[in-house]
C-alpha atoms as a PDB file:
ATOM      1  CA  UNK A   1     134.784 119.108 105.049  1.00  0.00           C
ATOM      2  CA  UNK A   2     135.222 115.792 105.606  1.00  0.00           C
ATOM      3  CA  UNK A   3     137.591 113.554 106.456  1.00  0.00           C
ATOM      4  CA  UNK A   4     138.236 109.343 106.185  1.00  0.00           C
ATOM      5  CA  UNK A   5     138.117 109.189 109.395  1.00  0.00           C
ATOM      6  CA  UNK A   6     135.160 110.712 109.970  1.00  0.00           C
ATOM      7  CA  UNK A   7     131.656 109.764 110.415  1.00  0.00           C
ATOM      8  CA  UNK A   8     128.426 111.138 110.096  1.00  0.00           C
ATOM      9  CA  UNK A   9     126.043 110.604 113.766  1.00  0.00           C
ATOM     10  CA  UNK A  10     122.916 109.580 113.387  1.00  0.00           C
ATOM     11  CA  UNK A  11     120.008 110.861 115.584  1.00  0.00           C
ATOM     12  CA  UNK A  12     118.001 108.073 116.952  1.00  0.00           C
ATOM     13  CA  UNK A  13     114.664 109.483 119.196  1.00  0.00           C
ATOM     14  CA  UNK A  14     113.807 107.582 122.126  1.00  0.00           C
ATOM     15  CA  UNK A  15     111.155 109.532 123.097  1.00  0.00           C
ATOM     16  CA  UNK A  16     108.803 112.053 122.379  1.00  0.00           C
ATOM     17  CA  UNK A  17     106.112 114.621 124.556  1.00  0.00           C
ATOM     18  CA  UNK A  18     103.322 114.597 122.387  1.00  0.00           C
ATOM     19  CA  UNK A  19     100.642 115.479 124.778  1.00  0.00           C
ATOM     20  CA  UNK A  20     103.007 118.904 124.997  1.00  0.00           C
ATOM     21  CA  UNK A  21     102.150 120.107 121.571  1.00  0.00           C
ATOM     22  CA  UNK A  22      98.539 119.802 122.248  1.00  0.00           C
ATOM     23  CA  UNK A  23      98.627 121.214 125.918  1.00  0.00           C
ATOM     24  CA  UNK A  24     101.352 124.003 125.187  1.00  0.00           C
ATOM     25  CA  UNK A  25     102.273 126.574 122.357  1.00  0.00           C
ATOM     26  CA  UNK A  26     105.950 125.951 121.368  1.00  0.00           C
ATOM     27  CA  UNK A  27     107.603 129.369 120.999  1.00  0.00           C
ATOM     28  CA  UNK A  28     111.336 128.500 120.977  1.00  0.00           C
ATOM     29  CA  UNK A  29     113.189 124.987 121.160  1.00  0.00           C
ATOM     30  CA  UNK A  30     116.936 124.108 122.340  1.00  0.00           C
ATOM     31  CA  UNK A  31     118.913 121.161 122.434  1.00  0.00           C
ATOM     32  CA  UNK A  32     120.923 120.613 125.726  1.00  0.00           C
ATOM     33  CA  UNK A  33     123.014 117.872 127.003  1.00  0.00           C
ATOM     34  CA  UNK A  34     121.896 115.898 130.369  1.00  0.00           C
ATOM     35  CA  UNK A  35     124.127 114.429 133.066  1.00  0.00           C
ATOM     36  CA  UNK A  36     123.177 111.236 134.143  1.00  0.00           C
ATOM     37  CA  UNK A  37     124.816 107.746 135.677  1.00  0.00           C
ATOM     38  CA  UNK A  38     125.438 105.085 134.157  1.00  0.00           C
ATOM     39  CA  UNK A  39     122.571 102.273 134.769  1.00  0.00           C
ATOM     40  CA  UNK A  40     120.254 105.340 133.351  1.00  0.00           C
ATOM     41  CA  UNK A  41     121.730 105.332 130.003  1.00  0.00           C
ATOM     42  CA  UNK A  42     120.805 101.552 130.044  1.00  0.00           C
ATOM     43  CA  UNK A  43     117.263 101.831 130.973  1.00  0.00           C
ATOM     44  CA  UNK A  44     116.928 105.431 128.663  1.00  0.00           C
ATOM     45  CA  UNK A  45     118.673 102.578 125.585  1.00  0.00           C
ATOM     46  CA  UNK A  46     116.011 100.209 127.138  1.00  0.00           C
ATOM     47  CA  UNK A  47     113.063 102.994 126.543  1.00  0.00           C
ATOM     48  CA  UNK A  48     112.054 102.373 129.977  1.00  0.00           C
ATOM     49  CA  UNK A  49     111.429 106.940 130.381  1.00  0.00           C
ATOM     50  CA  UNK A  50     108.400 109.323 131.060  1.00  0.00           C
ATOM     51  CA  UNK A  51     108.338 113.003 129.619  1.00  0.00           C
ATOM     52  CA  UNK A  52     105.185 113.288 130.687  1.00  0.00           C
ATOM     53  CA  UNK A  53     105.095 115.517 133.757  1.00  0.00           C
ATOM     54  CA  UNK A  54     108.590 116.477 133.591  1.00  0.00           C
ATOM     55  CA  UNK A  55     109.394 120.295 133.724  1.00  0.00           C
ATOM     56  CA  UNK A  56     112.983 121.973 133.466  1.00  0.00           C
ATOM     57  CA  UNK A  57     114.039 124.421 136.219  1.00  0.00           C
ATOM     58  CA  UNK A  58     116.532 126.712 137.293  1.00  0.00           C
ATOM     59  CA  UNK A  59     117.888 126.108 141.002  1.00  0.00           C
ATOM     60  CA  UNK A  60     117.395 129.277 142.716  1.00  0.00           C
ATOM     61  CA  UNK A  61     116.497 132.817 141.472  1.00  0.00           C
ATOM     62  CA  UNK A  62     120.329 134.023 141.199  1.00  0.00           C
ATOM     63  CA  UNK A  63     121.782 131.142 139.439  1.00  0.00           C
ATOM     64  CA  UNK A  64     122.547 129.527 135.672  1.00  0.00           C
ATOM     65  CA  UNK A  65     122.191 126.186 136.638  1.00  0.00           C
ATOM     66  CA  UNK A  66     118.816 124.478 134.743  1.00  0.00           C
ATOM     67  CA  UNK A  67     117.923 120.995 135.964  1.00  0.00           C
ATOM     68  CA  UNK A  68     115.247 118.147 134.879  1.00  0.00           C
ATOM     69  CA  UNK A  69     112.826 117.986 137.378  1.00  0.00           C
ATOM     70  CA  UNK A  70     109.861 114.879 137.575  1.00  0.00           C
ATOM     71  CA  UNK A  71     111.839 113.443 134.400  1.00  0.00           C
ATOM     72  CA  UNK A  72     110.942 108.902 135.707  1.00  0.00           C
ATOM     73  CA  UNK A  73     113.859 107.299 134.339  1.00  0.00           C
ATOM     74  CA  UNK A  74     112.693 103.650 135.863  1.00  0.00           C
ATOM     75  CA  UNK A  75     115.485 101.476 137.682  1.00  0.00           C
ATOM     76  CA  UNK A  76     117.649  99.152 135.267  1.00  0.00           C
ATOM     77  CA  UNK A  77     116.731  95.822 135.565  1.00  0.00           C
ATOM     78  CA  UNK A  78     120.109  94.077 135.445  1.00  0.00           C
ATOM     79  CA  UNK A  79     121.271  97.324 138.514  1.00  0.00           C
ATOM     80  CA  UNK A  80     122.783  96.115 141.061  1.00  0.00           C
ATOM     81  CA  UNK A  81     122.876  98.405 144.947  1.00  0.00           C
ATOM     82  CA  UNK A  82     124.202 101.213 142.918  1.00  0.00           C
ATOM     83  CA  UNK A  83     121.106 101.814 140.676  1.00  0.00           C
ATOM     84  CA  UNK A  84     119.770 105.469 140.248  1.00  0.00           C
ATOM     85  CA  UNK A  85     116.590 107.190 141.781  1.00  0.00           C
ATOM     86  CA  UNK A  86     113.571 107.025 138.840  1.00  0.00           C
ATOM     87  CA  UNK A  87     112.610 110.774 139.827  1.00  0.00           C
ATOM     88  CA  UNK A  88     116.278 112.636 140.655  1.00  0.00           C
ATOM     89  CA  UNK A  89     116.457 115.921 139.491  1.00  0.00           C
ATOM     90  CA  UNK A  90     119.364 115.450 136.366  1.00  0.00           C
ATOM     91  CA  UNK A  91     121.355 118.759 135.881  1.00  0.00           C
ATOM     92  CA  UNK A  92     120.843 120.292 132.073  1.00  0.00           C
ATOM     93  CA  UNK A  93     124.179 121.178 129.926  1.00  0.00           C
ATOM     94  CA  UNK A  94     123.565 124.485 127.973  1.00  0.00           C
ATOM     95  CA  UNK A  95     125.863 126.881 127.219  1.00  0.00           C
ATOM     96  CA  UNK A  96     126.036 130.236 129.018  1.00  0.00           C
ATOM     97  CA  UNK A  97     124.373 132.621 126.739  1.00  0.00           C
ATOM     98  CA  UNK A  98     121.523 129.840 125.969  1.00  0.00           C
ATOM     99  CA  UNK A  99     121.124 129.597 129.816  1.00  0.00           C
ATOM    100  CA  UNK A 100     120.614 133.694 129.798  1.00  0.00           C
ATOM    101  CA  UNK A 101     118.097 133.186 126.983  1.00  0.00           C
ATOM    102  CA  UNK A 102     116.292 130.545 129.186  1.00  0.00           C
ATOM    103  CA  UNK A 103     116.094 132.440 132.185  1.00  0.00           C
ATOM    104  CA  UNK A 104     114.504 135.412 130.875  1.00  0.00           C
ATOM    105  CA  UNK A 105     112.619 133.585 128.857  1.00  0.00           C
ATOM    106  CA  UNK A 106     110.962 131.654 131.789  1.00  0.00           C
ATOM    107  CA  UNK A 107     110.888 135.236 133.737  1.00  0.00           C
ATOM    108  CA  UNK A 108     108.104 136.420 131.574  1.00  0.00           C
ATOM    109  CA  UNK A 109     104.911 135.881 132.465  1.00  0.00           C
ATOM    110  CA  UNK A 110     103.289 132.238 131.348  1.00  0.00           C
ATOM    111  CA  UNK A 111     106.560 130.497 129.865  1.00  0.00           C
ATOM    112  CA  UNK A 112     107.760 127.313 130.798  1.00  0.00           C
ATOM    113  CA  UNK A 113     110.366 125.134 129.964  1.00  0.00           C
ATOM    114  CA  UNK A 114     109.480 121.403 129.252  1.00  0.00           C
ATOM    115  CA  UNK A 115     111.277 118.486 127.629  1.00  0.00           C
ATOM    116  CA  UNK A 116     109.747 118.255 123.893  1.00  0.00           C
ATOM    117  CA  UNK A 117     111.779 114.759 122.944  1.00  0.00           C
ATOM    118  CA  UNK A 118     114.743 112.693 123.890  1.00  0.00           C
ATOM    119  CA  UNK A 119     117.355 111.529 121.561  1.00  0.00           C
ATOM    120  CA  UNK A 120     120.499 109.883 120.943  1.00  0.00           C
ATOM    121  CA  UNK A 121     122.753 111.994 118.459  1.00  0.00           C
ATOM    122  CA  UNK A 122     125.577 109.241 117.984  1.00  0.00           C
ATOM    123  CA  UNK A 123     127.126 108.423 121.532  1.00  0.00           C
ATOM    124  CA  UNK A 124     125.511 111.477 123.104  1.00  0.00           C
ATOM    125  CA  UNK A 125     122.148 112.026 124.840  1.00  0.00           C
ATOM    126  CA  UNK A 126     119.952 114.618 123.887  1.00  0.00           C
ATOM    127  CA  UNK A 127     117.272 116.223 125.441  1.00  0.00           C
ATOM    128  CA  UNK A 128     115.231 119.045 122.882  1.00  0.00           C
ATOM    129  CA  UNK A 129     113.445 121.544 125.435  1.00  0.00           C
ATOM    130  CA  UNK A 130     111.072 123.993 124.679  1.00  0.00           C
ATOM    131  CA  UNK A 131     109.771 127.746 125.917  1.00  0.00           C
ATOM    132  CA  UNK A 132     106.188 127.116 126.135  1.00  0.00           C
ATOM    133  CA  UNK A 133     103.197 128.963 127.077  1.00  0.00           C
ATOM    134  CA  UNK A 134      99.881 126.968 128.142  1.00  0.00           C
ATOM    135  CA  UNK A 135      96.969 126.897 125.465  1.00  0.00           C
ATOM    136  CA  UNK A 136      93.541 127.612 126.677  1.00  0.00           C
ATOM    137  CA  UNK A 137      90.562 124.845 126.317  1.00  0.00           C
ATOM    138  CA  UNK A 138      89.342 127.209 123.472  1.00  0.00           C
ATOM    139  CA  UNK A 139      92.635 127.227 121.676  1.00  0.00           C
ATOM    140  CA  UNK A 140      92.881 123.295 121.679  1.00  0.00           C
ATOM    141  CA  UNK A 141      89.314 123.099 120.272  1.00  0.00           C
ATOM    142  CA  UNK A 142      90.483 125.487 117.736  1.00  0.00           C
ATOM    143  CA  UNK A 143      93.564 123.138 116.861  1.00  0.00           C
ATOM    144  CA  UNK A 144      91.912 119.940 116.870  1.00  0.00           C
ATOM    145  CA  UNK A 145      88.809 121.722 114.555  1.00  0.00           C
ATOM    146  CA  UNK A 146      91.633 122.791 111.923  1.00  0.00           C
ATOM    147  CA  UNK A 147      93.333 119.772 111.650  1.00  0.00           C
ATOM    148  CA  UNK A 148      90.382 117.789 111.028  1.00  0.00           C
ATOM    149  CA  UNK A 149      89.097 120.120 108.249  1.00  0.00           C
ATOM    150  CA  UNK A 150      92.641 119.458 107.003  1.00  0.00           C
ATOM    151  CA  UNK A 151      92.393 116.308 106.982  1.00  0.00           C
ATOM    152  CA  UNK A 152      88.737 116.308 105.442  1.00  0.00           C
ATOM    153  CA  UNK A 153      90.240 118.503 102.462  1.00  0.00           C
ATOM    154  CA  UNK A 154      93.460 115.928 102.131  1.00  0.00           C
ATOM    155  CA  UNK A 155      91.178 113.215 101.459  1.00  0.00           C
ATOM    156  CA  UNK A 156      88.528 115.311  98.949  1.00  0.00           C
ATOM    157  CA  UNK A 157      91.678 116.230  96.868  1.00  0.00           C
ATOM    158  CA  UNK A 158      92.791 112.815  97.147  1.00  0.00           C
ATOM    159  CA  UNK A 159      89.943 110.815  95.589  1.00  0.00           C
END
């Protein structure tokens, strides 16, 4: 129910993986929170990020802490001495049964965990993750032949 005082937050995306939905089969998504300082904010505001290579990870075998690993948030231009590292690994926020999920998840044989977009849901940063397993070259021709017979029906319908 709501309130006068308050509002609705908007989600704004900053950034998304698309090369991950042709690369990797997207079995399960979650949303987690990402700690970060403050000149990254800036530059993440600035759209100044690469998801391209980045990969989320767990620290060591026995624990429930899931970080951001190879996630290039580049240096803020108006930093001063205290500006961040582009390539730090950025700890994940998840809660504790979504961390259990994650970890057997990436147990299984083949899953992965990769960053699938990046978004600002009103003052908070967002990062949408996803269980993924690799597609094989076969499986991508397959995709990429579908969608263009798709498209090829889309426009027969549409004339």
């Amino acid at each position: 129910m709501k309130t006068e005082g308050t509002r609705e937050r908007s989600k704004k995306i900053v950034a998304k993986n698309r090369k991950a939905y042709h690369d990797f089969e997207v079995i399960q998504t979650f949303e987690a929170g990402i700690a970060l300082q403050g000149t990254e904010v800036k530059s993440i505001r600035q759209g100044k990020i690469s998801l391209q290579e980045a990969y989320a990870s767990f620290k060591s075998v026995d624990s429930l802490e899931l970080y951001l690993l190879n996630f290039h948030i580049s240096p803020y231009d108006f930093g001063n001495i205290a500006n961040h590292e582009p390539k730090r690994p950025r700890k994940l926020l998840l809660k504790h049964r979504e961390l259990v999920k994650l970890k057997t998840a990436i147990q299984e044989k083949g899953f992965t965990l990769i960053p699938l977009g990046i978004y600002f849901w009103g003052p908070f940063l967002k990062i949408e993750l996803g269980v993924v397993k690799a597609k094989r070259k076969y499986d991508k021709r397959e995709a990429v032949k579908e969608r263009d017979s798709e498209r090829e029906i889309r426009q027969k319908f549409r004339v």
